[in-house]
PDB file of N, CA and C in Angstrom:
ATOM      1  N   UNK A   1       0.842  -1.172   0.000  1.00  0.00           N
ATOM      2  CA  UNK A   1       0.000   0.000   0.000  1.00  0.00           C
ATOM      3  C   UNK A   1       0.894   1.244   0.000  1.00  0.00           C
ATOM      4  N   UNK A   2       0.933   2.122  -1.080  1.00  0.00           N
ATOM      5  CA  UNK A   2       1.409   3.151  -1.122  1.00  0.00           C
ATOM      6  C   UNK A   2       0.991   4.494   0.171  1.00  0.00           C
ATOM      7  N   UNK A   3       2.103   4.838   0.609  1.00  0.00           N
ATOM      8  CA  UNK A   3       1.724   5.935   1.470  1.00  0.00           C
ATOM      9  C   UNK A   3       1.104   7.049   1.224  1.00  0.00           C
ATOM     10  N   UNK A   4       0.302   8.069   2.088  1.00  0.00           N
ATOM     11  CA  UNK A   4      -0.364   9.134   1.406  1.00  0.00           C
ATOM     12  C   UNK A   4       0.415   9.999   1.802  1.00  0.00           C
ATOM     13  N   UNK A   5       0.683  11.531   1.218  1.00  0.00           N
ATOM     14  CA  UNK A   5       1.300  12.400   1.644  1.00  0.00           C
ATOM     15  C   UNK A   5       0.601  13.635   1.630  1.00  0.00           C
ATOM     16  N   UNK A   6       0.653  14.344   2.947  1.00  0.00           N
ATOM     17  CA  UNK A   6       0.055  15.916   2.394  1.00  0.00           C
ATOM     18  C   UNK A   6       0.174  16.461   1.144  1.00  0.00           C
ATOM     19  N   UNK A   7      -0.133  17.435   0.745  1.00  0.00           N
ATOM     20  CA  UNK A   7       0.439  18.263  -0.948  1.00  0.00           C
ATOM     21  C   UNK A   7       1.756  19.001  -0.863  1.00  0.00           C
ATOM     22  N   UNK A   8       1.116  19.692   0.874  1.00  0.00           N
ATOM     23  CA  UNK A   8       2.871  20.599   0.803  1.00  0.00           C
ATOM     24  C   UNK A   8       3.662  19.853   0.902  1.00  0.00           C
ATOM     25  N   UNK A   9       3.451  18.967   2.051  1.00  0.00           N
ATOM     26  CA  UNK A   9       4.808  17.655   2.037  1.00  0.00           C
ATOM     27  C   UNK A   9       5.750  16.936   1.129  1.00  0.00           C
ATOM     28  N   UNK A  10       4.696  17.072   0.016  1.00  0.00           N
ATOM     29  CA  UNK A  10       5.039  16.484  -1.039  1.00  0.00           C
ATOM     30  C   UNK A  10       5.873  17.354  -1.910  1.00  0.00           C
ATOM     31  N   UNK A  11       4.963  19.043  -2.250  1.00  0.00           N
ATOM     32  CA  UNK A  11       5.765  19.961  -2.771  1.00  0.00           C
ATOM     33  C   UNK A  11       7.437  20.377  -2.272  1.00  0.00           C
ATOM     34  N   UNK A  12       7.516  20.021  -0.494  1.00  0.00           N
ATOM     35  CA  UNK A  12       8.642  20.550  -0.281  1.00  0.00           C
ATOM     36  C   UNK A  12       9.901  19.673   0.012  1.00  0.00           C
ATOM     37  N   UNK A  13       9.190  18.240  -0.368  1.00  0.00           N
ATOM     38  CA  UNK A  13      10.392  16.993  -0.578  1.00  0.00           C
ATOM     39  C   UNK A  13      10.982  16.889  -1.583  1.00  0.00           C
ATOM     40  N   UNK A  14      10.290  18.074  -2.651  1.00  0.00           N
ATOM     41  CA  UNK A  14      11.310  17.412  -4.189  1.00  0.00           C
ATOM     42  C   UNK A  14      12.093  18.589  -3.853  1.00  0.00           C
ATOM     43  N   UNK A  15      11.897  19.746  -3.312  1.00  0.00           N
ATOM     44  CA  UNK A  15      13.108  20.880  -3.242  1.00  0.00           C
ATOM     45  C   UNK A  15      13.822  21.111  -1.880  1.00  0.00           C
ATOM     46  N   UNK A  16      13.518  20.208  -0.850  1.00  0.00           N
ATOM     47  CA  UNK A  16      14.237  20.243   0.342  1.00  0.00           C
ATOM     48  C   UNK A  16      15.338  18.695   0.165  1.00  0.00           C
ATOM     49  N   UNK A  17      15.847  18.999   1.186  1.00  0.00           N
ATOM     50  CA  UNK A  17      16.730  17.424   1.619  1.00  0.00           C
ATOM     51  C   UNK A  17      16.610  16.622   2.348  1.00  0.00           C
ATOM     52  N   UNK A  18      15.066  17.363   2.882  1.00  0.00           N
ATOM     53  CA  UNK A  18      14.217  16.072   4.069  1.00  0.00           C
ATOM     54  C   UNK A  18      13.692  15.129   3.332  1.00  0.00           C
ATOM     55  N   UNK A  19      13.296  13.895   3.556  1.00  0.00           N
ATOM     56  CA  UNK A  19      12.583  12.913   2.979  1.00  0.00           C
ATOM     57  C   UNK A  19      11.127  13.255   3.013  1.00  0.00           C
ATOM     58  N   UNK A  20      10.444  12.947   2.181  1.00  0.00           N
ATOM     59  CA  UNK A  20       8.960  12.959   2.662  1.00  0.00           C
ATOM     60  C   UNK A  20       8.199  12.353   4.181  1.00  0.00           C
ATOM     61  N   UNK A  21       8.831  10.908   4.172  1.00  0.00           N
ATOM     62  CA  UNK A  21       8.787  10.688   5.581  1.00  0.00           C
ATOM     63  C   UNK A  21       8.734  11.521   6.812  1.00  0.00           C
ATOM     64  N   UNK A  22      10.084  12.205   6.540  1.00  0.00           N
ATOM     65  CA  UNK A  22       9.951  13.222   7.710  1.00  0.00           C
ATOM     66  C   UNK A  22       9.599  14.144   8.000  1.00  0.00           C
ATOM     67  N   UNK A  23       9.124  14.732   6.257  1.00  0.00           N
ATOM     68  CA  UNK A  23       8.092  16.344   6.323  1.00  0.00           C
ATOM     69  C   UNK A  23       6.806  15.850   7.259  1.00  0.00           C
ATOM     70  N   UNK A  24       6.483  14.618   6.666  1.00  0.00           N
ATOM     71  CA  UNK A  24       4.959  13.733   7.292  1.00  0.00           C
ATOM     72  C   UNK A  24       4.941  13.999   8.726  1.00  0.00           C
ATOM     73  N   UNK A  25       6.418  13.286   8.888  1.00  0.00           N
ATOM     74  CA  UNK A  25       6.281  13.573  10.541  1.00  0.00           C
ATOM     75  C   UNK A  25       6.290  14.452  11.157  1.00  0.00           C
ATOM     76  N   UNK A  26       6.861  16.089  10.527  1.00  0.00           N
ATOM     77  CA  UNK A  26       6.331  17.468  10.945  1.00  0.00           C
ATOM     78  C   UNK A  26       4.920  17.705  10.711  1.00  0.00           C
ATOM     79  N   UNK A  27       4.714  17.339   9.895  1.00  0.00           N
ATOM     80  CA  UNK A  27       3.330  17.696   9.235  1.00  0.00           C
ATOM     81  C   UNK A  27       2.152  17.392  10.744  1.00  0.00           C
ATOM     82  N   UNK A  28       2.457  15.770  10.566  1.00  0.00           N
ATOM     83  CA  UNK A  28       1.274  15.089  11.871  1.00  0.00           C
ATOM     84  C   UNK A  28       2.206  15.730  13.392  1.00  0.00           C
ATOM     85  N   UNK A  29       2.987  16.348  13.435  1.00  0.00           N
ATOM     86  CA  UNK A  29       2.849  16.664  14.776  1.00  0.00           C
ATOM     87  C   UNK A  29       2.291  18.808  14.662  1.00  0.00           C
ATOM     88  N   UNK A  30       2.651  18.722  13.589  1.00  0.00           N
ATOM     89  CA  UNK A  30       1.745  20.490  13.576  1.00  0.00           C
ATOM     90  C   UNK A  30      -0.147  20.221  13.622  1.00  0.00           C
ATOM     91  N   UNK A  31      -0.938  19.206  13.089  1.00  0.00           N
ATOM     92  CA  UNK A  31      -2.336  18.707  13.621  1.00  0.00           C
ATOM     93  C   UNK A  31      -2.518  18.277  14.664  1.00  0.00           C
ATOM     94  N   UNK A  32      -1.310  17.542  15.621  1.00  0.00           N
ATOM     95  CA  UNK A  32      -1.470  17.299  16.601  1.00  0.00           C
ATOM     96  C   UNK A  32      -1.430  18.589  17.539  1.00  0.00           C
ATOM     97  N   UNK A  33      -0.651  19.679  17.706  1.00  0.00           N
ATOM     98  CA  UNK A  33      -0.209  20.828  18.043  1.00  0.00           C
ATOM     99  C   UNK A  33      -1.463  21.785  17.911  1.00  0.00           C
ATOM    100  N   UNK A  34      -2.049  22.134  16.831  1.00  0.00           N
ATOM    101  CA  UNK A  34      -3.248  22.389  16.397  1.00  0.00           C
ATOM    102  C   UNK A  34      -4.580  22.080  17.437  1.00  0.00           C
ATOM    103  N   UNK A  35      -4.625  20.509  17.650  1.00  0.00           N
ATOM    104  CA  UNK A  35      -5.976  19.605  18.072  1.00  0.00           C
ATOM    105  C   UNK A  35      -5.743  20.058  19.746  1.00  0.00           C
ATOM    106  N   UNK A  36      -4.385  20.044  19.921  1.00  0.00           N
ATOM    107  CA  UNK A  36      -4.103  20.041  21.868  1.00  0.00           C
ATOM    108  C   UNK A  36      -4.064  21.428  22.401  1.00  0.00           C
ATOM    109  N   UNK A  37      -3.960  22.283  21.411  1.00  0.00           N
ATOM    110  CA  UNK A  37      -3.700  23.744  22.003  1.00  0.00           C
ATOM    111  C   UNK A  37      -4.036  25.047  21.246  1.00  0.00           C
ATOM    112  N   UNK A  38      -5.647  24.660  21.333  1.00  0.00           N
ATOM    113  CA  UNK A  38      -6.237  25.746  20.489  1.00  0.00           C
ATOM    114  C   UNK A  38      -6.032  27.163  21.028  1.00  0.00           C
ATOM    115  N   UNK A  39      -6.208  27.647  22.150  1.00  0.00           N
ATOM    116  CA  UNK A  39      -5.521  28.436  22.769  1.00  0.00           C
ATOM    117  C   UNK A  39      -3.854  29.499  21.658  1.00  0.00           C
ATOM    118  N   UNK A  40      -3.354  28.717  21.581  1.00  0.00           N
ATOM    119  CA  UNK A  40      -2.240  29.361  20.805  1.00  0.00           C
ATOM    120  C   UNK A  40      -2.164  29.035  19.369  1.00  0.00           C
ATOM    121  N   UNK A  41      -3.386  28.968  18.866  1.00  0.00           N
ATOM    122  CA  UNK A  41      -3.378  28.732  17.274  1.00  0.00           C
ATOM    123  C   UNK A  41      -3.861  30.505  16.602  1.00  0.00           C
ATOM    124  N   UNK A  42      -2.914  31.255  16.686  1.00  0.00           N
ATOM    125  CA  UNK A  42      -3.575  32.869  16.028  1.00  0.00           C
ATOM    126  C   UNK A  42      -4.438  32.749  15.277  1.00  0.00           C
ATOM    127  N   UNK A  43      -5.155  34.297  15.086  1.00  0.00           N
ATOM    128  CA  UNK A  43      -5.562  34.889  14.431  1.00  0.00           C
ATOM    129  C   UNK A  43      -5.125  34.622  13.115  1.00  0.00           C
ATOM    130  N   UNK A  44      -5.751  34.559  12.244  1.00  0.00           N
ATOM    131  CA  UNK A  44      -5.406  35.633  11.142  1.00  0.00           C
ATOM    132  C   UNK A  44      -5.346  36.216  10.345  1.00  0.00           C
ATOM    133  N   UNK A  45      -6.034  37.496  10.908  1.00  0.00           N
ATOM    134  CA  UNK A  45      -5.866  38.954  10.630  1.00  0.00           C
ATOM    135  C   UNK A  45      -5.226  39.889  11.712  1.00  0.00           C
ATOM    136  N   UNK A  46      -5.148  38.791  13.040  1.00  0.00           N
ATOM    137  CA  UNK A  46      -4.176  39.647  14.149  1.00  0.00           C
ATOM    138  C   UNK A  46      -3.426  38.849  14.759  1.00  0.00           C
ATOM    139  N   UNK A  47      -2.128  38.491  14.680  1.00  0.00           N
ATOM    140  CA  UNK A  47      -1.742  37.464  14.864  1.00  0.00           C
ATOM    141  C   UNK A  47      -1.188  37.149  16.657  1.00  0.00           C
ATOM    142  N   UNK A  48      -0.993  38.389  17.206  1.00  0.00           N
ATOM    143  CA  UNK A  48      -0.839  38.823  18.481  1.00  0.00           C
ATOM    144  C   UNK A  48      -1.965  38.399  19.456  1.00  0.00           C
ATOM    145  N   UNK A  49      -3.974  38.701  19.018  1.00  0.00           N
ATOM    146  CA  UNK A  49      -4.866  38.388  19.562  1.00  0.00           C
ATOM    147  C   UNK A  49      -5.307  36.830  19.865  1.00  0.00           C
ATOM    148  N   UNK A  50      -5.256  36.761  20.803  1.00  0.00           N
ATOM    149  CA  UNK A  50      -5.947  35.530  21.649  1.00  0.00           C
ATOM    150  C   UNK A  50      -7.172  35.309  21.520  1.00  0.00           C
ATOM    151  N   UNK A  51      -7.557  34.080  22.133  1.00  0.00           N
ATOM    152  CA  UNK A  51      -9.007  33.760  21.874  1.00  0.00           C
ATOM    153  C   UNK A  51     -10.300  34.323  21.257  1.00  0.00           C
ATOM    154  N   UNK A  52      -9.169  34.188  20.035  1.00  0.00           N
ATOM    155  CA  UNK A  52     -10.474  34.187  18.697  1.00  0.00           C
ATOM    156  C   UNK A  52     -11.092  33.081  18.770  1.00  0.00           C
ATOM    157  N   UNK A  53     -12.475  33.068  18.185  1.00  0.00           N
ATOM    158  CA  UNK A  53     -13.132  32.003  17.505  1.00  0.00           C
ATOM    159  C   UNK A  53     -12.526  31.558  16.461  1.00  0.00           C
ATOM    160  N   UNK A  54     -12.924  30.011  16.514  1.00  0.00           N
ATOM    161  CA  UNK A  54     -12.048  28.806  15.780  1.00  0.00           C
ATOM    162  C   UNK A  54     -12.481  29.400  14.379  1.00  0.00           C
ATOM    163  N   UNK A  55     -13.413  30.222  13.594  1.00  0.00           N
ATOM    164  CA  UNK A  55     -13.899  30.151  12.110  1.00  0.00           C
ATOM    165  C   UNK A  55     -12.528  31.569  11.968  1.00  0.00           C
ATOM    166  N   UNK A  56     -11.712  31.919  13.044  1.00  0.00           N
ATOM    167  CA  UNK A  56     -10.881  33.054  12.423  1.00  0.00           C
ATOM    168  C   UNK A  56      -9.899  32.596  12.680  1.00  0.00           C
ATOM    169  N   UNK A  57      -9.567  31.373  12.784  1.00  0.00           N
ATOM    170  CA  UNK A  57      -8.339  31.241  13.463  1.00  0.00           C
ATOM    171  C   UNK A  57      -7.415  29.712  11.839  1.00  0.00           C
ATOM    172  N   UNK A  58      -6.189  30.140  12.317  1.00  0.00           N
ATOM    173  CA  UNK A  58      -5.945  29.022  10.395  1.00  0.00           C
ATOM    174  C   UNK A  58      -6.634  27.965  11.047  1.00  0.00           C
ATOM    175  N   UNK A  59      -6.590  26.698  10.022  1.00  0.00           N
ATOM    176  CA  UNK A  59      -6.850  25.614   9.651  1.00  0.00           C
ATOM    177  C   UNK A  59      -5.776  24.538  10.162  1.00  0.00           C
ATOM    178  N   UNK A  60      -6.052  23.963  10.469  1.00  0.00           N
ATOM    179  CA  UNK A  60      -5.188  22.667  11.380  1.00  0.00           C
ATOM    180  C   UNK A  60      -4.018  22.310   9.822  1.00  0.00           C
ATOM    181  N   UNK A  61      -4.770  21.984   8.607  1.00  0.00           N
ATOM    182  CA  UNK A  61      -3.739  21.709   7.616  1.00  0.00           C
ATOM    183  C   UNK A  61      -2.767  23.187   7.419  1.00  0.00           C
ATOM    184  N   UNK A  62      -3.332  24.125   7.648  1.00  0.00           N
ATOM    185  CA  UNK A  62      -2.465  25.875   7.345  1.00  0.00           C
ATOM    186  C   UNK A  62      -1.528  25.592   8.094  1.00  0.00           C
ATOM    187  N   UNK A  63      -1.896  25.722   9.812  1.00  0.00           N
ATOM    188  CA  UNK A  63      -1.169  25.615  10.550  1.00  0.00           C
ATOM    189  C   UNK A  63       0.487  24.234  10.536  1.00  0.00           C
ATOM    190  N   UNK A  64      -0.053  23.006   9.807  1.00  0.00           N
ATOM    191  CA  UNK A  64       0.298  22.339   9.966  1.00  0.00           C
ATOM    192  C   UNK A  64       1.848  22.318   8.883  1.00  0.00           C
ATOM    193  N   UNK A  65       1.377  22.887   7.624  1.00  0.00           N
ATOM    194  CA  UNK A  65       2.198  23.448   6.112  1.00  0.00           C
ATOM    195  C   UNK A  65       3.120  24.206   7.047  1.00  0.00           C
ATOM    196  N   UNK A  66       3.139  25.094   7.464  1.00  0.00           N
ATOM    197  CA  UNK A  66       3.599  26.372   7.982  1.00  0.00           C
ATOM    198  C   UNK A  66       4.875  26.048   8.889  1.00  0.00           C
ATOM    199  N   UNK A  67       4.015  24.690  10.195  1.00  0.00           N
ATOM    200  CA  UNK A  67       4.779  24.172  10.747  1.00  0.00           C
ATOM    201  C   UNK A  67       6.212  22.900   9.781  1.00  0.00           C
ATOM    202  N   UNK A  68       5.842  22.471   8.825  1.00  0.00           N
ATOM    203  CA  UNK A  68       6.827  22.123   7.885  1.00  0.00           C
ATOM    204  C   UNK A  68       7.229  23.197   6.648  1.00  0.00           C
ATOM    205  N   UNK A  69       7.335  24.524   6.306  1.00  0.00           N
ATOM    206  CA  UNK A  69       8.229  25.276   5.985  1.00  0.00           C
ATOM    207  C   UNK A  69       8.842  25.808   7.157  1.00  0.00           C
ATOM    208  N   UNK A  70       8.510  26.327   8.237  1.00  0.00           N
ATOM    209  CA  UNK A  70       9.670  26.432   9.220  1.00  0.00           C
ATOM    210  C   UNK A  70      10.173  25.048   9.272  1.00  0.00           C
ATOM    211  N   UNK A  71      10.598  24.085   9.731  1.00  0.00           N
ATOM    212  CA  UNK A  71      11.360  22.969   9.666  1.00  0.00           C
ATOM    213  C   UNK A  71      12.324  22.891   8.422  1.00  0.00           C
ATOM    214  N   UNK A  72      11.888  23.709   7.385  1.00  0.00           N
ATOM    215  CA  UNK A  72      13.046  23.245   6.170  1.00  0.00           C
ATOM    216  C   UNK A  72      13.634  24.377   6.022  1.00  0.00           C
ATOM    217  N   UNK A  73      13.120  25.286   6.439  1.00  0.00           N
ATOM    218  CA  UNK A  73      14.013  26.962   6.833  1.00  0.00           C
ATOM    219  C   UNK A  73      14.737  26.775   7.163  1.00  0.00           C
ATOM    220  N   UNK A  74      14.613  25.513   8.366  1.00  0.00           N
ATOM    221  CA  UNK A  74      16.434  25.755   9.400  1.00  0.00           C
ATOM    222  C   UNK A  74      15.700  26.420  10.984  1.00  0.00           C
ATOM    223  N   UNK A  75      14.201  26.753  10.992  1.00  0.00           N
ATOM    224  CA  UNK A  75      13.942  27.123  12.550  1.00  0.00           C
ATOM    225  C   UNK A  75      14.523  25.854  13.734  1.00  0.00           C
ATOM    226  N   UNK A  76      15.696  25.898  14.380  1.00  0.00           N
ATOM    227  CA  UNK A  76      15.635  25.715  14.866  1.00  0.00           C
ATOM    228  C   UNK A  76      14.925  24.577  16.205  1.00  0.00           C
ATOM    229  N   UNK A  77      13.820  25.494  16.554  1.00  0.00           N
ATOM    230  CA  UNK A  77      12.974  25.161  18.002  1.00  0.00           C
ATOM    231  C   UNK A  77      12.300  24.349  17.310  1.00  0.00           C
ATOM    232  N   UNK A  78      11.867  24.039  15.900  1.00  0.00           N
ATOM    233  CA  UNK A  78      11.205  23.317  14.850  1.00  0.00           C
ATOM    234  C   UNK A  78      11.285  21.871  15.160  1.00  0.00           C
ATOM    235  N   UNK A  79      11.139  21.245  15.815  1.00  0.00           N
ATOM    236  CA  UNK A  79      11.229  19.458  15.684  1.00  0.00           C
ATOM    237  C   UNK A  79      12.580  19.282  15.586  1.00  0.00           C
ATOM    238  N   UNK A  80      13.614  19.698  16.894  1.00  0.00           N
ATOM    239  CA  UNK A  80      14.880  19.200  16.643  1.00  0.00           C
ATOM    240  C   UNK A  80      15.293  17.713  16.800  1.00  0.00           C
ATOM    241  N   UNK A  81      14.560  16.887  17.060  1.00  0.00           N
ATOM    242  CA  UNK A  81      14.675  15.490  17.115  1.00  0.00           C
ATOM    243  C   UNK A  81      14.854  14.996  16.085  1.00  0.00           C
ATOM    244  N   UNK A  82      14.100  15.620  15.074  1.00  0.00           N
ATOM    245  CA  UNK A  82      13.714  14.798  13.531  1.00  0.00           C
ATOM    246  C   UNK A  82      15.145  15.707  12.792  1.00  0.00           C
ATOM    247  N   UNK A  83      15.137  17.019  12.857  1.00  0.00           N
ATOM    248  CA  UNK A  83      15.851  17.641  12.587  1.00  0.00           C
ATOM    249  C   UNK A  83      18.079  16.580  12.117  1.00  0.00           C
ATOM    250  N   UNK A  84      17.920  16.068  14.051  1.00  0.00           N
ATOM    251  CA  UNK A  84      18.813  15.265  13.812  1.00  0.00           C
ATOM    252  C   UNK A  84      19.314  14.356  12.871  1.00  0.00           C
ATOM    253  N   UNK A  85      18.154  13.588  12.826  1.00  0.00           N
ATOM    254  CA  UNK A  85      17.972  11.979  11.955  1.00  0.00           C
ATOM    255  C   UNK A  85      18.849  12.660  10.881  1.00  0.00           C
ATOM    256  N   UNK A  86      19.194  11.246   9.893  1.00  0.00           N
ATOM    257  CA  UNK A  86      19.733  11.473   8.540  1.00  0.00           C
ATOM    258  C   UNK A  86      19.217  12.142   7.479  1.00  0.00           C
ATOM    259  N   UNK A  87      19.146  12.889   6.663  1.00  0.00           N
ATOM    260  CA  UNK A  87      19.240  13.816   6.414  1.00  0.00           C
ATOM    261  C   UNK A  87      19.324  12.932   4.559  1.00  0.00           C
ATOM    262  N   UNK A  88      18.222  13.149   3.524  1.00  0.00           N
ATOM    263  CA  UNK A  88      18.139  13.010   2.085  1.00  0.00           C
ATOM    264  C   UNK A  88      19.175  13.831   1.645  1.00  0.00           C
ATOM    265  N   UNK A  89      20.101  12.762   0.582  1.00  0.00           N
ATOM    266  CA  UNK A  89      21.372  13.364  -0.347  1.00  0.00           C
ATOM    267  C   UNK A  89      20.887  14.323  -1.614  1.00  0.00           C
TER     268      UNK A  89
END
């Protein structure tokens, strides 16, 4: 059975040096991040304001993209565990 992959995941494995595998695994921990702590999911149109309602606030997949282009930026605080692992030639 072939694996499924997000779209961005997919878009940012042919031009990064992460594997898809491991965008995945940023990917499912930015929905998980999303689902546990709505509280700190912004605005946005204000990204500073707190407890907005969920219809103004991104999308668990937005949030989740976002959280895998920071990871291939180089952020850092980004999933340094995965960060470690080996690394696509």
């Amino acid at each position: 059975m072939a694996r499924r992959y997000a779209p961005c995941v997919k878009k940012k494995a042919k031009t990064s040096r992460y594997s898809a595998s491991t965008l995945q695994r940023v990917y499912n921990r930015g929905i998980g991040a999303w689902k546990s702590s709505p509280g700190s999911v912004r605005s946005r149109s204000n990204p500073k304001r707190r407890g907005v309602p969920r219809s103004q606030q991104f999308s668990k997949e937005a949030w989740a993209c976002a959280r895998v282009n920071a990871f291939v930026a180089g952020r850092k605080r980004v999933d340094p565990d995965l960060r470690r692992k080996r690394r696509r030639k």
